[in-house]
Protein backbone atom coordinates (compact mmCIF):
# COMPACT_ATOMS: atom_id res chain seq x y z
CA UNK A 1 -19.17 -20.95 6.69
CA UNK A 2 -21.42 -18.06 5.94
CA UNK A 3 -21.85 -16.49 2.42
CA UNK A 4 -23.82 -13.58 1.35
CA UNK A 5 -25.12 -13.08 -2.35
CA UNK A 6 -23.88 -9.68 -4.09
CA UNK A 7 -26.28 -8.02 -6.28
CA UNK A 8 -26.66 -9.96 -9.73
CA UNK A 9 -25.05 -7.36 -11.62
CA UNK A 10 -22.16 -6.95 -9.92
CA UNK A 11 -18.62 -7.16 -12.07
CA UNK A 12 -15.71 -7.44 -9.83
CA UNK A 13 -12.60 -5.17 -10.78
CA UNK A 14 -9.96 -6.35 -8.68
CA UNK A 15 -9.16 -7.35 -5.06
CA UNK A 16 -6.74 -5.40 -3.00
CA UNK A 17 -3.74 -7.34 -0.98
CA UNK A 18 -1.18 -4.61 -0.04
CA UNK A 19 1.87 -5.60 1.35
CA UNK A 20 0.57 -9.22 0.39
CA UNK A 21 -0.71 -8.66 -3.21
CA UNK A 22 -0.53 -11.51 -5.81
CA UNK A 23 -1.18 -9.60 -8.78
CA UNK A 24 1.17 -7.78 -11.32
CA UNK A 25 1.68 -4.12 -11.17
CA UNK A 26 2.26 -3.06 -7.63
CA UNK A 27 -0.49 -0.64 -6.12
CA UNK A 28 -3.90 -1.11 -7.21
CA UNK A 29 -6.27 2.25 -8.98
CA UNK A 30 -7.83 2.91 -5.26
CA UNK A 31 -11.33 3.87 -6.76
CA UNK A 32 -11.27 0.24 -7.95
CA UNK A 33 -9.82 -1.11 -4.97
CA UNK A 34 -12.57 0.35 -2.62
CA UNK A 35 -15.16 -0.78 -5.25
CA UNK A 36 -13.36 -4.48 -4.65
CA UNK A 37 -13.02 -4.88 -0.86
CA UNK A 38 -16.82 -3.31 -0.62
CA UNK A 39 -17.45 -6.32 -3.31
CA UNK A 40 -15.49 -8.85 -1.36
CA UNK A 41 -16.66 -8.61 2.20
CA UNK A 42 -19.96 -7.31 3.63
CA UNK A 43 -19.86 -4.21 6.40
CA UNK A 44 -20.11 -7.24 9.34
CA UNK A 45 -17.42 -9.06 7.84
CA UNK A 46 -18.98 -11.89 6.02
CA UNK A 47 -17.46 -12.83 3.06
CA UNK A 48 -19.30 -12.08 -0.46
CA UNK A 49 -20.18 -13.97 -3.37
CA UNK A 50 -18.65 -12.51 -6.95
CA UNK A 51 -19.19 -11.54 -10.57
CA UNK A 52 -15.66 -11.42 -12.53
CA UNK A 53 -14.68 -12.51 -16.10
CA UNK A 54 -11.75 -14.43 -16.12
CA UNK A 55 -11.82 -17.69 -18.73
CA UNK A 56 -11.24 -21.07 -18.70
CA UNK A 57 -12.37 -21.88 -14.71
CA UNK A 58 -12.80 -25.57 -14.12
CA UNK A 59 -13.74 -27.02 -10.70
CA UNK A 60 -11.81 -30.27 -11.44
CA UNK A 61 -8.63 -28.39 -11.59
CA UNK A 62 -9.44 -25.97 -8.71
CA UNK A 63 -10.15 -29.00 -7.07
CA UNK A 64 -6.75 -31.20 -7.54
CA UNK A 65 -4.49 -28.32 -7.19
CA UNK A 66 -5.99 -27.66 -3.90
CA UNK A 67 -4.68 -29.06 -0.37
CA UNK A 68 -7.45 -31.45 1.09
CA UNK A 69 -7.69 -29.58 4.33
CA UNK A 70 -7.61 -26.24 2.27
CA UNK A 71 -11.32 -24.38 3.46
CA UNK A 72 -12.91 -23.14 0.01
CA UNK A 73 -15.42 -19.89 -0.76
CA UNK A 74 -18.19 -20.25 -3.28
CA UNK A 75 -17.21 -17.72 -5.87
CA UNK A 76 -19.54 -16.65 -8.53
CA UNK A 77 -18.28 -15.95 -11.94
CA UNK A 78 -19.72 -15.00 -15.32
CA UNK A 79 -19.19 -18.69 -15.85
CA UNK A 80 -21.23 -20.07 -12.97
CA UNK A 81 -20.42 -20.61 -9.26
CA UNK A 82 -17.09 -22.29 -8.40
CA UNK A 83 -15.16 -23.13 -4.97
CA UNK A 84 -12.28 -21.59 -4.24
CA UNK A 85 -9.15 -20.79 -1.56
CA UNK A 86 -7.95 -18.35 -1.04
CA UNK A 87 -4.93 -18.62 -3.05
CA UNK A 88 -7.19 -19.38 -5.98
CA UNK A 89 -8.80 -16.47 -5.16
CA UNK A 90 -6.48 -14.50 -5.31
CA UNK A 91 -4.83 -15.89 -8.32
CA UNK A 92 -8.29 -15.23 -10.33
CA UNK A 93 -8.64 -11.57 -9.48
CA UNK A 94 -4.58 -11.09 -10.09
CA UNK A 95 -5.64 -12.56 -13.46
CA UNK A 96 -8.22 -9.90 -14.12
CA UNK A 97 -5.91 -7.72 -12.82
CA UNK A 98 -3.53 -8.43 -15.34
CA UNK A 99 -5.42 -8.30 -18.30
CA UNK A 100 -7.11 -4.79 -17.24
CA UNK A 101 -3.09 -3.64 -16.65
CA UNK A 102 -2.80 -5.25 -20.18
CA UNK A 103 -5.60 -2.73 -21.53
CA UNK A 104 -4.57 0.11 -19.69
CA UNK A 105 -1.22 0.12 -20.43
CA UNK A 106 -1.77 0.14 -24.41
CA UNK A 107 -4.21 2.96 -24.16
CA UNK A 108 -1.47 4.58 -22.01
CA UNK A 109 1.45 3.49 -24.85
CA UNK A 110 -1.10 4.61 -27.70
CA UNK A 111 -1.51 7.82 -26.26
CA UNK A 112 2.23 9.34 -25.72
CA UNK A 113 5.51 7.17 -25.82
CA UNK A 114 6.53 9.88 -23.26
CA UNK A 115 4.16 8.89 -20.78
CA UNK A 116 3.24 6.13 -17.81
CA UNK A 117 0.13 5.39 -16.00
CA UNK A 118 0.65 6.01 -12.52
CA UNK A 119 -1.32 3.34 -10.20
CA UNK A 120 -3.20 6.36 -9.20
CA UNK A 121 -5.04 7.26 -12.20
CA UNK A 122 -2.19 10.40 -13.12
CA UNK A 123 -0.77 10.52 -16.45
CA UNK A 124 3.34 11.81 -15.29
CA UNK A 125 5.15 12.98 -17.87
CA UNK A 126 9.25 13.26 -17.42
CA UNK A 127 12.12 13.73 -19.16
CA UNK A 128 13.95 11.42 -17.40
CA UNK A 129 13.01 7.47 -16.97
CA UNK A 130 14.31 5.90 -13.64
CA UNK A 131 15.86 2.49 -14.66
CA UNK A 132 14.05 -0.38 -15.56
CA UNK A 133 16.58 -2.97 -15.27
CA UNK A 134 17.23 -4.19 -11.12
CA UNK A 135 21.29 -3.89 -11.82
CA UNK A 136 21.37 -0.90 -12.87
CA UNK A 137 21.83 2.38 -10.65
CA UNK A 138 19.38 4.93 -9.50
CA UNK A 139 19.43 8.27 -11.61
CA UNK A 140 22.10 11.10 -10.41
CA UNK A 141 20.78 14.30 -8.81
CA UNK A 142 22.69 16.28 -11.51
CA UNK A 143 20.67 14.50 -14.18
CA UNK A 144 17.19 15.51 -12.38
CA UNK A 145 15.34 18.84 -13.78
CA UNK A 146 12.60 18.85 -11.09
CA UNK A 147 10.38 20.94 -13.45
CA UNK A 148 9.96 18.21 -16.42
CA UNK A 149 7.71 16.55 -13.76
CA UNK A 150 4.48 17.60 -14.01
CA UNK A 151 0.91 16.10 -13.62
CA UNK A 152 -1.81 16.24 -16.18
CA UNK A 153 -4.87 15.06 -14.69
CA UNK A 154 -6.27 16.45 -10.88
CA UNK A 155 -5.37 13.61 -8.04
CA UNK A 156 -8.48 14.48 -5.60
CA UNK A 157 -11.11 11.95 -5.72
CA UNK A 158 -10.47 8.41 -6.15
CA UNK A 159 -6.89 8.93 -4.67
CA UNK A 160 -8.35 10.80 -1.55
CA UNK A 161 -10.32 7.37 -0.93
CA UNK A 162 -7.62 4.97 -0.87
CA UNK A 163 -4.51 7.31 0.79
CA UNK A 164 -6.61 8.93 3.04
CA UNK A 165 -10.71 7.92 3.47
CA UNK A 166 -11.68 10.42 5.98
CA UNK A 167 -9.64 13.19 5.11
CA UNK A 168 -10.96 16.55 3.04
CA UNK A 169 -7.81 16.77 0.28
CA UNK A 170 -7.95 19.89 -0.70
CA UNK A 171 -5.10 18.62 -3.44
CA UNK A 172 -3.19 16.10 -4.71
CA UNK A 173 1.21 14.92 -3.66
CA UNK A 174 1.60 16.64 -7.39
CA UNK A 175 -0.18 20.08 -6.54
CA UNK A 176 2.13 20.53 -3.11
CA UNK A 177 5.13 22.07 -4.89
CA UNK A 178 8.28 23.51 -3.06
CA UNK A 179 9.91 26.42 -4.40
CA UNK A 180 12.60 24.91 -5.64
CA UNK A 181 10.52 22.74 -7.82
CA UNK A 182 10.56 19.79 -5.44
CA UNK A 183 7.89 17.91 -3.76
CA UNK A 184 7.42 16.71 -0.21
CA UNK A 185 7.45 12.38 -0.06
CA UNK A 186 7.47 10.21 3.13
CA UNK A 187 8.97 6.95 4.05
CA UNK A 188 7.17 4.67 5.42
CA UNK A 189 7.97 1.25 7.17
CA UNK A 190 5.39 -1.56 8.10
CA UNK A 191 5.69 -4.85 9.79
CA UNK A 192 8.05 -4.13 12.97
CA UNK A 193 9.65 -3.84 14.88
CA UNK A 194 12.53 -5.77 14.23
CA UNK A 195 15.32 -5.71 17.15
CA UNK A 196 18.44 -6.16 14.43
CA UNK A 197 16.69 -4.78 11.03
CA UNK A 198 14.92 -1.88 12.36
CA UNK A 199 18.17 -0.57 14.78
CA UNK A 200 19.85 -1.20 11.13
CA UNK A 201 16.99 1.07 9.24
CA UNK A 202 17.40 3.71 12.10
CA UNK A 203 21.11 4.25 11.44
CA UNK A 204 20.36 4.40 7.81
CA UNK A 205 17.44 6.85 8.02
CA UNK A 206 20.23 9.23 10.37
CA UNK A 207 22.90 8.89 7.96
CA UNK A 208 20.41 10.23 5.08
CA UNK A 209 19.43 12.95 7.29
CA UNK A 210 15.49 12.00 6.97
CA UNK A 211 12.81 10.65 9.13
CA UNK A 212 10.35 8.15 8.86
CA UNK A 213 7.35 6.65 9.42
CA UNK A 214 7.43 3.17 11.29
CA UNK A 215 3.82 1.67 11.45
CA UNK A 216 4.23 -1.37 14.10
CA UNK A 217 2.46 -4.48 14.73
CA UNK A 218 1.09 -4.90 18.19
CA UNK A 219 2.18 -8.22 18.79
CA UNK A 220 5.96 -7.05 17.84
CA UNK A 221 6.15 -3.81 20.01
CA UNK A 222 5.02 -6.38 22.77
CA UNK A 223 8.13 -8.41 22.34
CA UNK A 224 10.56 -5.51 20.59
CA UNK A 225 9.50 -2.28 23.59
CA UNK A 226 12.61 -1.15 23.73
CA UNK A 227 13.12 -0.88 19.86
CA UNK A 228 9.77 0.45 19.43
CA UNK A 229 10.77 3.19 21.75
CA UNK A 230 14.03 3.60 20.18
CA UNK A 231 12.05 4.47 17.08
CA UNK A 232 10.38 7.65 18.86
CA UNK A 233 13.39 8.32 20.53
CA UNK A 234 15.08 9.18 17.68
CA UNK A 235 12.51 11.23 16.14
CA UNK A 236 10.33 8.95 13.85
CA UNK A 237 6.65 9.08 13.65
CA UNK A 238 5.04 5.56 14.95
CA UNK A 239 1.79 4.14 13.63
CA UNK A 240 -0.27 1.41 14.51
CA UNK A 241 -0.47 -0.92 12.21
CA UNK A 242 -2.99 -3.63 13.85
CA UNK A 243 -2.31 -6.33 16.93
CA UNK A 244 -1.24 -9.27 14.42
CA UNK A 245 -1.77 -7.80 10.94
CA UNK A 246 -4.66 -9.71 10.12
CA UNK A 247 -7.10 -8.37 7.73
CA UNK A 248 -9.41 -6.80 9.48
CA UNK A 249 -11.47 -5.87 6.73
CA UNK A 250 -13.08 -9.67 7.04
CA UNK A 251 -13.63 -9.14 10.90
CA UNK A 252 -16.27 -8.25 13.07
CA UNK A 253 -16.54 -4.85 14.33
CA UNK A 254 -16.03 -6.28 17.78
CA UNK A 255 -12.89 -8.16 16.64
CA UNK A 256 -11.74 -4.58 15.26
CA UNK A 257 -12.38 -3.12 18.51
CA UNK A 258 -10.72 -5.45 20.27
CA UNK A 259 -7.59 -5.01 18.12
CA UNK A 260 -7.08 -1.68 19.20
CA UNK A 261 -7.59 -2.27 22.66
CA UNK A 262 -4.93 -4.71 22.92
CA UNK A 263 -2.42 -3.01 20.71
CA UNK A 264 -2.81 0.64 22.35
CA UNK A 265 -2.66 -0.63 25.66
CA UNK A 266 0.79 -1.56 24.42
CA UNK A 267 1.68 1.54 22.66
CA UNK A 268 0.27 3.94 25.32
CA UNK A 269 2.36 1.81 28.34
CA UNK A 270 5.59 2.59 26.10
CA UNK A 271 4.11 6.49 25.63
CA UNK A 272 3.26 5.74 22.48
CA UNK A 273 0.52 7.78 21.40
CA UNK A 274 0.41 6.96 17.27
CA UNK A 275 -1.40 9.54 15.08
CA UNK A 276 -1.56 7.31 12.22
CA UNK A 277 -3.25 4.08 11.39
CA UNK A 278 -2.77 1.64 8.41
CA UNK A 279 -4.65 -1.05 7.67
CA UNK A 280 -3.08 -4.38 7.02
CA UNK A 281 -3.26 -5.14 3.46
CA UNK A 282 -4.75 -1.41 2.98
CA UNK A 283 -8.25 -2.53 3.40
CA UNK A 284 -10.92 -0.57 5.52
CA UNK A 285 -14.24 -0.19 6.47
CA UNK A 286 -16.37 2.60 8.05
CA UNK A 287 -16.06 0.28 11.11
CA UNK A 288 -12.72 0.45 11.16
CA UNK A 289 -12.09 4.31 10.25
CA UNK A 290 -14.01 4.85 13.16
CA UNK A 291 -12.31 3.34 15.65
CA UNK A 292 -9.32 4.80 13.92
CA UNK A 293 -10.41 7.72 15.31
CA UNK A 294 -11.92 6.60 18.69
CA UNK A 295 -7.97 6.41 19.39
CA UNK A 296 -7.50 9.60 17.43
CA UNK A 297 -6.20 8.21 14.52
CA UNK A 298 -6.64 8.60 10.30
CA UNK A 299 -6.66 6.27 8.63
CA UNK A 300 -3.47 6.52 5.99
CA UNK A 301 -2.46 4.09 2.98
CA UNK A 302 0.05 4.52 0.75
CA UNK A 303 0.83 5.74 -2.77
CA UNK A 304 4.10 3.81 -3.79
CA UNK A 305 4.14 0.21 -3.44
CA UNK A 306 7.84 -1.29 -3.00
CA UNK A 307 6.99 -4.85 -3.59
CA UNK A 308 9.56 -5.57 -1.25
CA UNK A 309 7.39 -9.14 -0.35
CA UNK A 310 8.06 -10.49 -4.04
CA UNK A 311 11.07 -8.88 -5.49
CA UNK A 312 13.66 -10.33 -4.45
CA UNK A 313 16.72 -8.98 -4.94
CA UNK A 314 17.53 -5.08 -3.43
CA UNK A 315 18.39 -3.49 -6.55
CA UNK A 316 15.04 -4.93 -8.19
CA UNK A 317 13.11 -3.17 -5.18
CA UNK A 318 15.36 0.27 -5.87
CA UNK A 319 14.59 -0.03 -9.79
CA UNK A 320 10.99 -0.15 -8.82
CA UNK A 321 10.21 1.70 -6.22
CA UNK A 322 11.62 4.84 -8.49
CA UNK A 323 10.12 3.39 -11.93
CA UNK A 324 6.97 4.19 -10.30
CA UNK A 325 7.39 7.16 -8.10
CA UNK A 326 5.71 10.47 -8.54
CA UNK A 327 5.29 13.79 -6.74
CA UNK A 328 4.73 13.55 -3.32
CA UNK A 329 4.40 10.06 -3.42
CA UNK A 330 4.05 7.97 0.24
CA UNK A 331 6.25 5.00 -0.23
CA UNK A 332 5.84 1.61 1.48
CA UNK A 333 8.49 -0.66 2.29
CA UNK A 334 8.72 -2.98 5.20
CA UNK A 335 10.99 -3.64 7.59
CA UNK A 336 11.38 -7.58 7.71
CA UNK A 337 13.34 -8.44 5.09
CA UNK A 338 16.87 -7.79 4.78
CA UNK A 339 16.54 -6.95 1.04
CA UNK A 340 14.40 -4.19 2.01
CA UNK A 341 17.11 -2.61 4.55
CA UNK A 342 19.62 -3.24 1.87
CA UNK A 343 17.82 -0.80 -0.98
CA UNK A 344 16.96 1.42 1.55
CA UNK A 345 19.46 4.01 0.80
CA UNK A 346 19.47 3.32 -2.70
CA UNK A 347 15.62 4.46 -2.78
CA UNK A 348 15.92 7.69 -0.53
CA UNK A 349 18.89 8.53 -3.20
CA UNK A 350 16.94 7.73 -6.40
CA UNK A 351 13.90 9.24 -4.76
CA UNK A 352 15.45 12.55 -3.80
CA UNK A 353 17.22 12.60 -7.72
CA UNK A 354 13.71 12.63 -8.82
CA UNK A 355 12.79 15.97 -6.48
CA UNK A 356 11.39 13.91 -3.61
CA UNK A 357 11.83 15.76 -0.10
CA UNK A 358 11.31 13.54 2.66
CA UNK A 359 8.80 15.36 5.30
CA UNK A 360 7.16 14.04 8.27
CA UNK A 361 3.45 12.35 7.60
CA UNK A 362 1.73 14.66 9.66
CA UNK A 363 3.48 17.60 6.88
CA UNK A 364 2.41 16.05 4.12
CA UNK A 365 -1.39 15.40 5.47
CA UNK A 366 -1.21 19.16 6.69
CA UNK A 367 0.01 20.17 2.89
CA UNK A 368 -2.87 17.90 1.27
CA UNK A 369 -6.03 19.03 3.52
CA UNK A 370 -4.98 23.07 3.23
């Protein structure tokens, strides 16, 4: 087991997980999440010692509520250095997570009781709440004034790093208004393909009269072609989305490379030739940007965080999905869990009520670099 020391001073702000977060919240602030995976993992993949400032660690209790065969990191804390796994791990950070959601969300409450923090650093205003509680229906399109949504703080910056890392935003989802008042959002699906749910999510998808973008694990388009090809058939944007959705972040470059090789082999064989790559979990490197774009690829994350992986009913995903939504959001949901195909039409309906306009991704990216 190799460790490397981070800098002394270091204060650790919160660890991104994506589609396998443990924390509270949904999608992490993405100038804190890049700040975290840099933190967590050195540029060859070696995992880093950390500073954080959560209370009350004790090694005995790490220790007992650990399996025996469990492998452990040395973490370093405020409080000293401590073994963990990585469930601990991650339990830890979604603790600090927590209590900085805590903070911010009082500051937010302090400030206007008409406003939310969005994940993304905006302050949204609106008229209209979506619903908060998971029985209750998505708001009506009559009920929607597109023009009470409006953003009062500029998006470029810290959001450009986690959505899109080597693109040049030239603005943020709120500043690409339609005439009508709308804004331009895209669906996106990860984790497939799936030979009954995804068939199921294309139907959908033509019933709603949208497209989508499905970003597919190597590995699954290997065993699913046909309903890989299906997806591209029936005009849907593809993505890679890694061979077996490891985190690659914590690999070598040479594993990286590797990890391309195999999965475009299989894309390219089906005349597959994806545009868009998204890292499992949402975490990248320079390493792995590049080769992004060895394959000509950009590297593309996600604004709107479904949760689909711990809520677990469909009308809880629906509720929050739109709770959080804001112009020109990206949304993720993914496509192996029937839960997730159930709220599915719910969340284009409650989405569109709120003035989303489902484009393709290569729209929106043209909209936000010109």
């Amino acid at each position: 087991m190799r460790f490397v020391w981070a800098a002394t001073g270091m204060v650790l702000s919160v660890l991104l997980t994506g589609c396998a977060a443990s924390f509270e919240g949904g999608v992490v602030d993405p100038e804190a999440a890049d700040q975290a995976v840099s933190e967590l993992f050195s540029d060859t993949g070696e995992r880093v010692l950390l500073q954080g400032g959560a209370s009350e660690l004790d090694q005995r209790a790490l220790d007992q509520t650990a399996s025996p065969n469990d492998e452990k990191f040395a973490i370093r804390t405020e409080q000293g250095i401590f073994m963990m796994t990585q469930m601990q791990l991650n339990q830890y950070l979604a603790q600090r997570r927590a209590e900085q959601m805590g903070q911010a969300q009082a500051t937010a409450a302090a400030a206007s009781s008409a406003s939310i923090q969005n994940p993304y650093g905006r302050v949204v205003s609106r008229t209209i709440v979506p619903p908060s509680g998971i029985d209750q229906q998505p708001t009506s399109a009559a009920a929607f004034d597109p023009t009470s949504i409006k953003s009062t703080l500029s998006v470029p910056g810290a959001f450009e790093r986690y959505v899109g890392p080597a693109l040049a935003f030239t603005r943020g989802p709120s500043g690409m208004k339609n005439a009508d008042g709308t804004y331009p959002c895209v669906m996106t699906l990860d984790d497939g393909p799936h030979h009954t749910r995804d068939a199921k999510i294309y139907d959908i998808l033509d019933a709603k009269g949208i497209k989508a973008v499905f970003f597919f694990v190597g590995n699954k388009v290997k065993i699913n072609p046909n309903t890989a090809k299906t997806a591209l058939a029936r005009g849907h944007e593809i993505g890679y989305h890694s061979w077996d959705h490891k985190n690659l972040r914590a690999e070598s470059l040479a594993t990286v490379k590797e990890d391309f090789r195999k999965g475009m082999e299989v894309f390219n064989n089906l005349g597959i030739k994806p545009k868009f790559f998204r890292p499992p979990f949402g975490n990248y490197n320079a390493g792995i940007i590049a080769t992004a774009q060895g394959y000509g690829m950009e590297v593309i994350n996600w604004t709107n965080d479904s949760l689909d992986w711990k809520i677990k009913t469909a009308s809880g995903i629906t509720a929050h999905v739109l709770e959080q939504s804001a112009p020109g959001d990206i949304v993720l949901l993914h496509s192996i869990r029937d839960r997730s195909v159930e709220a599915l039409p719910d969340v284009i309906d409650g989405l569109r009520a709120q003035g989303c306009r489902f484009v393709s991704l290569e729209t929106w990216i043209t909209r936000a670099t010109s």
